[in-house]
Protein backbone atom coordinates (compact mmCIF):
# COMPACT_ATOMS: atom_id res chain seq x y z
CA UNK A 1 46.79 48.73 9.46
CA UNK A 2 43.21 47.58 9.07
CA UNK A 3 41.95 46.13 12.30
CA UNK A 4 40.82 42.92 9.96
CA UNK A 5 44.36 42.05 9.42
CA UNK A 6 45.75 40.26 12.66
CA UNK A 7 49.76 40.40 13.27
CA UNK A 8 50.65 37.21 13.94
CA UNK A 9 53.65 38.10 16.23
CA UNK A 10 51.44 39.87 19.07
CA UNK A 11 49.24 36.30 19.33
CA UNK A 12 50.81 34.53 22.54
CA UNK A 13 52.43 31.08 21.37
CA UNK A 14 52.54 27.87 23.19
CA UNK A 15 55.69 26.22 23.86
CA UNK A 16 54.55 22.26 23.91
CA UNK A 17 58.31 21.41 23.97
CA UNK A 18 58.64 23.34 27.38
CA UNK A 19 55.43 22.24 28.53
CA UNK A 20 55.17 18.45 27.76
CA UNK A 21 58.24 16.81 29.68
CA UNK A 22 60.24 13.22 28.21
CA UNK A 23 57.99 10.98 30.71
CA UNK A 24 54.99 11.57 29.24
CA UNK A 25 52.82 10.77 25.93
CA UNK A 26 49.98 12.97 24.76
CA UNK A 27 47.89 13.13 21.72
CA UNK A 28 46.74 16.31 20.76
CA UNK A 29 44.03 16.46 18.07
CA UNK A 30 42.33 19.15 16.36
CA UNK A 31 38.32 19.26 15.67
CA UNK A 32 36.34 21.99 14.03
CA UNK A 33 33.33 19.89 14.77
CA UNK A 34 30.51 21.36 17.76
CA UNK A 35 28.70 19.76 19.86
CA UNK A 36 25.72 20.47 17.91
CA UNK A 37 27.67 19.02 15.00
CA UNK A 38 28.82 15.96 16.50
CA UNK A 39 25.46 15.37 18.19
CA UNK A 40 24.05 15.23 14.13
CA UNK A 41 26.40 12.92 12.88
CA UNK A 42 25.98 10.16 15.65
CA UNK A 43 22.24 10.45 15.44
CA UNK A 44 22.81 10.52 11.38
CA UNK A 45 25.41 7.66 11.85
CA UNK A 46 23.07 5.38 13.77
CA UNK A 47 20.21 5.97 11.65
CA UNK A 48 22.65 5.09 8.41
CA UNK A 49 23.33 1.65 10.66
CA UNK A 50 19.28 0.77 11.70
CA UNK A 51 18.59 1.20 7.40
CA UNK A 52 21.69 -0.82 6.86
CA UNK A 53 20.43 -3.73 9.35
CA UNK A 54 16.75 -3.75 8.17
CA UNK A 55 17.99 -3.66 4.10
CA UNK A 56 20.42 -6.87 5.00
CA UNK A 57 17.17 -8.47 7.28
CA UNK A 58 15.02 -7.99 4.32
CA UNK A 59 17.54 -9.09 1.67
CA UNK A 60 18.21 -12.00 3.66
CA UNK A 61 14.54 -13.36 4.40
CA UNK A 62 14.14 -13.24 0.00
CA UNK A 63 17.33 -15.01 -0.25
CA UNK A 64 15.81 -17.79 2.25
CA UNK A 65 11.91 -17.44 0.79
CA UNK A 66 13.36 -18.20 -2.88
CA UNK A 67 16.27 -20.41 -2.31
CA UNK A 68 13.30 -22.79 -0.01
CA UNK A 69 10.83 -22.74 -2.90
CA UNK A 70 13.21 -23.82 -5.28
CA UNK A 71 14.68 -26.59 -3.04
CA UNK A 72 10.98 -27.39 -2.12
CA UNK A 73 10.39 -27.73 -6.17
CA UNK A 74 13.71 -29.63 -6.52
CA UNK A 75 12.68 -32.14 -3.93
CA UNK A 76 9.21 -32.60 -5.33
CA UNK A 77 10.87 -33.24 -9.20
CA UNK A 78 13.35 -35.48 -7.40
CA UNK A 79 10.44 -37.21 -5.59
CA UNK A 80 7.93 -37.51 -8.64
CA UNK A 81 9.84 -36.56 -11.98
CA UNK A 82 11.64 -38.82 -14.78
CA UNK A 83 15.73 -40.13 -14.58
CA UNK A 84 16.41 -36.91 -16.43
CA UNK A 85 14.86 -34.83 -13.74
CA UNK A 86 16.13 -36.37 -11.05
CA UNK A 87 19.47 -35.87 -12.05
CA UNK A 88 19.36 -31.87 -12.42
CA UNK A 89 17.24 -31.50 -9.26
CA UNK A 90 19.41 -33.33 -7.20
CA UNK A 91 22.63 -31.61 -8.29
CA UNK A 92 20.77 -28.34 -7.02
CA UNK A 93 19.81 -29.79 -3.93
CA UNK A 94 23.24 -31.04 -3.29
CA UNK A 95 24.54 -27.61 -4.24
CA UNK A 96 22.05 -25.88 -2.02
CA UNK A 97 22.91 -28.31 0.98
CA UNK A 98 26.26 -27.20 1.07
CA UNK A 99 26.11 -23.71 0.32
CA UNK A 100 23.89 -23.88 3.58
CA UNK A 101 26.86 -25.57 4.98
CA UNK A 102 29.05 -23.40 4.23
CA UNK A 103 27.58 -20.39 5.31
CA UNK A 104 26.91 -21.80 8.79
CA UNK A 105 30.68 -22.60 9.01
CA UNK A 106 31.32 -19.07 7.80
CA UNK A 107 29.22 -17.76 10.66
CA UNK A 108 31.61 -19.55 13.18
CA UNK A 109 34.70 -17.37 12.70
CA UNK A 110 33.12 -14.06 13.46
């Protein structure tokens, strides 16, 4: 028999029945992953997490910069523009005002 081929019946085996008693839990788990490995993947998983952070930063400050111009141009056509100006621009700052509202009560039930 080629000494690549192992017999499986000569390996010692583990009893966990015999070992493990009814008193007491244990988890056994199972990782292929080194040290080396795992060191990676945290340093790759935070990394992944900063770019994550900085795209929702940045996504929110344009959100803010162009929903604030238009409500600053909505409040200066309410302020200066005809009736039929008025009425659009203040639906839009009305629907602004509570979106605004409703995110900040959104941010209370994290």
């Amino acid at each position: 028999m080629p000494d690549s081929v192992h017999d499986k019946s000569t390996e010692p085996q583990i009893n966990l029945g015999q070992i493990v008693g009814k008193d007491h839990k244990y988890e056994l788990s199972v990782s292929n992953e080194t040290s080396e490995d795992a060191a990676v993947r945290r340093s790759k998983e935070i990394a992944d997490a900063e770019l994550s952070r900085k795209m929702s930063y940045t996504l929110f400050c344009f959100a803010l910069l162009i929903v604030s111009i238009v409500f600053v141009g909505c409040v200066y056509t309410f302020a200066t523009g005809a009736a039929d100006d008025k009425k659009w621009a203040a639906g839009i700052v009305s629907a602004i005002a509570s979106g605004l509202v409703g995110f900040l009560v959104g941010q209370g039930k994290r």
